[in-house]
C-alpha atoms as a PDB file:
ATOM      1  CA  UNK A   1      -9.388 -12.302 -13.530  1.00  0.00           C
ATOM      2  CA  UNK A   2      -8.617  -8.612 -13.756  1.00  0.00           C
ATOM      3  CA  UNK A   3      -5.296  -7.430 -11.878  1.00  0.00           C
ATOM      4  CA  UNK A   4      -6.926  -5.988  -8.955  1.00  0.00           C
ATOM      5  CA  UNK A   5      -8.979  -9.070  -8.150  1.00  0.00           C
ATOM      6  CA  UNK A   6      -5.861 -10.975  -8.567  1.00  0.00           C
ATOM      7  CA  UNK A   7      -3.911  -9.145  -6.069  1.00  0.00           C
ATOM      8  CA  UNK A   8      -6.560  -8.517  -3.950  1.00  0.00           C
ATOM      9  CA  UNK A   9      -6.932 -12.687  -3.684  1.00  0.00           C
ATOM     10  CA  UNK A  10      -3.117 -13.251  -3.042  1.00  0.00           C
ATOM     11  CA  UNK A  11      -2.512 -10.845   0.054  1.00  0.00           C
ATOM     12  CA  UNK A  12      -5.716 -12.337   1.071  1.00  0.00           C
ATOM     13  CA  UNK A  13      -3.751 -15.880   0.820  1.00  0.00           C
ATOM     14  CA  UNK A  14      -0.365 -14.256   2.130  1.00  0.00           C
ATOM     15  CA  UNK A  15      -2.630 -13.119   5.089  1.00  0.00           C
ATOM     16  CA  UNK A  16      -3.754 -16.475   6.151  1.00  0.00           C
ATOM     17  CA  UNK A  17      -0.678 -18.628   5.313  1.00  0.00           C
ATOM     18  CA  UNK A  18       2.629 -16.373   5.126  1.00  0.00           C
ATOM     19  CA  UNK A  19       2.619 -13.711   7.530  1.00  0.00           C
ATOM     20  CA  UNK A  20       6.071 -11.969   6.806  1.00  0.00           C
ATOM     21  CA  UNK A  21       5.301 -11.754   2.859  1.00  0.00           C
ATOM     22  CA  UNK A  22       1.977 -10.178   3.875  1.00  0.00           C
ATOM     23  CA  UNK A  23       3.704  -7.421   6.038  1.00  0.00           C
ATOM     24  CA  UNK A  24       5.722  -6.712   3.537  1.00  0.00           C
ATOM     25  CA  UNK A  25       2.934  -5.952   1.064  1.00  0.00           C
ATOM     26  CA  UNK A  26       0.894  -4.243   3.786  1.00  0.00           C
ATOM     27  CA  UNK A  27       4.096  -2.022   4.620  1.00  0.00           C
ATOM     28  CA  UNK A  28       4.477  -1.133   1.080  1.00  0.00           C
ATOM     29  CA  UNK A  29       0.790   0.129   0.204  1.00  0.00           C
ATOM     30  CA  UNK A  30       0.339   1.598   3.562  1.00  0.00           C
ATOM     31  CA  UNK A  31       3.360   3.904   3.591  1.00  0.00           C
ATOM     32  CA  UNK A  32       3.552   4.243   0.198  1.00  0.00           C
ATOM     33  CA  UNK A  33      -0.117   6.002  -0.355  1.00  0.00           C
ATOM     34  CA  UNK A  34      -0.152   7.544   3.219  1.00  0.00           C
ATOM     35  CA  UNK A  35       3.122   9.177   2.792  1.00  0.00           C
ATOM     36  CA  UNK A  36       3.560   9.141  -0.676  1.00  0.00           C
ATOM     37  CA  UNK A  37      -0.054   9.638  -1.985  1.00  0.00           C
ATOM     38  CA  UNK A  38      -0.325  12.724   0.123  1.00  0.00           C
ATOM     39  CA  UNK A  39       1.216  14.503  -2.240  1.00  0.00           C
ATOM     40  CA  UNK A  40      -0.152  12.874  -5.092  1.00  0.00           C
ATOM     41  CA  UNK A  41      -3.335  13.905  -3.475  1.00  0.00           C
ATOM     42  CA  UNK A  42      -2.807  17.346  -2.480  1.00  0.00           C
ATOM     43  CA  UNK A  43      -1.278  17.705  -6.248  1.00  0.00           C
ATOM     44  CA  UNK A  44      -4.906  16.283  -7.461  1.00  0.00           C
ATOM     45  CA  UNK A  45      -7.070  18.369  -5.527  1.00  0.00           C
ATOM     46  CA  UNK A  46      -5.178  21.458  -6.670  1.00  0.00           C
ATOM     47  CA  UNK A  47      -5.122  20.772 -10.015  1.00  0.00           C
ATOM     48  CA  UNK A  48      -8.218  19.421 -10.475  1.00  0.00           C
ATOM     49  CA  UNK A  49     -10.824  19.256  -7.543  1.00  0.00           C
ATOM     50  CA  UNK A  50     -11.310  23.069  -6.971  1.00  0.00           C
ATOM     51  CA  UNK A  51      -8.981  21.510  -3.442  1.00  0.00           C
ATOM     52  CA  UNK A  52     -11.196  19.159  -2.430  1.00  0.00           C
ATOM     53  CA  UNK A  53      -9.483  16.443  -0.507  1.00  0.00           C
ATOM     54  CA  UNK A  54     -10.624  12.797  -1.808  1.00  0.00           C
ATOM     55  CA  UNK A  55     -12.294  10.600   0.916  1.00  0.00           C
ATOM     56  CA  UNK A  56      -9.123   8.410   0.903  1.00  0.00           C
ATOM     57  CA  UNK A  57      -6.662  11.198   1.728  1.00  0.00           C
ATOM     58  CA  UNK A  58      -8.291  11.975   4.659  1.00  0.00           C
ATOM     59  CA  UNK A  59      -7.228  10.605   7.944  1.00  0.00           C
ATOM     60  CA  UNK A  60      -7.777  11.762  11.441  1.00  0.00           C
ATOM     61  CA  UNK A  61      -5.081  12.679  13.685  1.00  0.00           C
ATOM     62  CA  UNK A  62      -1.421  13.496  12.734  1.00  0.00           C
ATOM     63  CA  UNK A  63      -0.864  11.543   9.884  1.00  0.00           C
ATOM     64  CA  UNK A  64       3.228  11.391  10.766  1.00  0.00           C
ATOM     65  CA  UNK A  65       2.150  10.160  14.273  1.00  0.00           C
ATOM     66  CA  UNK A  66      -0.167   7.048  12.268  1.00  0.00           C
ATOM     67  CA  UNK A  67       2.502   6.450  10.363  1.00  0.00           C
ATOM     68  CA  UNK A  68       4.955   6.311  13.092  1.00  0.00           C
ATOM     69  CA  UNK A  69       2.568   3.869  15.183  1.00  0.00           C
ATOM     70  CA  UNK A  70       2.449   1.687  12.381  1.00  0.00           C
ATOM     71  CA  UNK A  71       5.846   1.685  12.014  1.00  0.00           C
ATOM     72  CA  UNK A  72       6.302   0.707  15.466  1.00  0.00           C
ATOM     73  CA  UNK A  73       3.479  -2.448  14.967  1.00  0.00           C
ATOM     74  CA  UNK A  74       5.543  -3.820  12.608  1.00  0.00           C
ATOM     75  CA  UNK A  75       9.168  -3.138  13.514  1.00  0.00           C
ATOM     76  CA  UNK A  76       7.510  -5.015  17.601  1.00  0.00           C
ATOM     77  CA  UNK A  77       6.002  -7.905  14.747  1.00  0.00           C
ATOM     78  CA  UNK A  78       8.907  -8.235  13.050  1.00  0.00           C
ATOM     79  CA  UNK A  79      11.204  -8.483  16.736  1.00  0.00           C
ATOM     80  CA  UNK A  80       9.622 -11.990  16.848  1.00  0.00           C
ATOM     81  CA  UNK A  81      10.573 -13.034  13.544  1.00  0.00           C
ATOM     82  CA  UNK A  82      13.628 -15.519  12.868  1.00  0.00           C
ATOM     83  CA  UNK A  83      16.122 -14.186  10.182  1.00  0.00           C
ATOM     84  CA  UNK A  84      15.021 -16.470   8.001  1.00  0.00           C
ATOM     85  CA  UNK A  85      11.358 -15.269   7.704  1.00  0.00           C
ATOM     86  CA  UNK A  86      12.856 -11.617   7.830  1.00  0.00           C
ATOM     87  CA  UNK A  87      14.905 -12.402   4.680  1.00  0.00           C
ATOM     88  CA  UNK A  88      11.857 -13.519   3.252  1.00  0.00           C
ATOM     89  CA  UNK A  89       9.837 -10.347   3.915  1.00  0.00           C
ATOM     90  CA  UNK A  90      12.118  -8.197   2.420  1.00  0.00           C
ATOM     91  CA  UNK A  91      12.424 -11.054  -0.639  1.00  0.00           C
ATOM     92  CA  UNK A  92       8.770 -10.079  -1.195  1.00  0.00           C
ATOM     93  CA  UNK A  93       9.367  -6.644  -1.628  1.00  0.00           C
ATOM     94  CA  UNK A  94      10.020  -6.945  -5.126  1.00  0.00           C
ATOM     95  CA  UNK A  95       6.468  -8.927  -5.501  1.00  0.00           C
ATOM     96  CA  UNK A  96       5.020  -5.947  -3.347  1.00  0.00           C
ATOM     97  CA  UNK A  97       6.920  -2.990  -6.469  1.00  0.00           C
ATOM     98  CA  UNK A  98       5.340  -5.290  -9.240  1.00  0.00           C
ATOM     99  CA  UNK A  99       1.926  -4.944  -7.804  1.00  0.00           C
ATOM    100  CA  UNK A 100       1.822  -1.449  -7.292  1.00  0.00           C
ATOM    101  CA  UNK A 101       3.037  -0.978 -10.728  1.00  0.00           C
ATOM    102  CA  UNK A 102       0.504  -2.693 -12.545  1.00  0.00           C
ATOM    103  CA  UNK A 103      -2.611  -2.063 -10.551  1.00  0.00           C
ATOM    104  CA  UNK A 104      -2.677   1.771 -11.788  1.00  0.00           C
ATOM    105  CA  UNK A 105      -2.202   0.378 -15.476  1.00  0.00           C
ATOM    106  CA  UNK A 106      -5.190  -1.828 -14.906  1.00  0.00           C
ATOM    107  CA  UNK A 107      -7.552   0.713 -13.287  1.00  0.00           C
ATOM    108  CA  UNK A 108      -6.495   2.745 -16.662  1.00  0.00           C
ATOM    109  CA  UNK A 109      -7.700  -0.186 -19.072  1.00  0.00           C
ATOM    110  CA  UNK A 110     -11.004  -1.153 -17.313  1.00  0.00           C
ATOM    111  CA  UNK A 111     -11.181   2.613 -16.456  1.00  0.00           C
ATOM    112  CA  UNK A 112     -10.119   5.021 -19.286  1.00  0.00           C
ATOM    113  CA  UNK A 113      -9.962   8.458 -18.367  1.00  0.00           C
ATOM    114  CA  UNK A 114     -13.245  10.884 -20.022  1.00  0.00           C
ATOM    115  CA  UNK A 115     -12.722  12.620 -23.122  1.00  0.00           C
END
């Protein structure tokens, strides 16, 4: 099973039968290509895309106000949480770092860039 398709099928599993290890990767991917990929966006369109903006760098609204109201979801989830399963989201976090890591490596391979 290729990387993707593997990751893709355990937060699909984390979804449906561990809640705080699922947040954890959701909170990770969200912020991380909202906030983060931003730049790696803008940076792409520059260099590349005559500054067109890629489908999935566009949001609408204030993207500092989305992330803030997502922040807010989580932080209200998380209020409900006993230490325990909070311990055990941020456990997952190093799960969550592995992922992101290898999924770009694995677009690469299935996905080489043109000559």
């Amino acid at each position: 099973m290729l990387a993707g398709a593997q990751y893709a099928a355990k937060v699909t599993a984390l979804a449906k039968s561990d809640p705080p290890a699922f947040i954890c990767h959701y909170y990770n991917f969200y912020f991380a290509h909202t906030a983060g990929g931003r730049m790696i966006g803008n940076k792409v369109s520059e260099m590349l895309l005559d500054k067109h903006t890629l489908a999935f760098y566009q949001w609408s609204g204030d993207v500092a106000a989305l992330l803030d109201a997502v922040r807010v979801k989580i932080n209200s989830l998380a209020e409900g949480w006993s230490r325990e399963q909070k311990d055990h989201c941020l456990a997952e976090t190093q799960e969550s770092f592995k992922a992101s890591h290898h999924l770009p490596a694995a677009c690469r391979l299935h996905h080489p860039p043109s000559p």
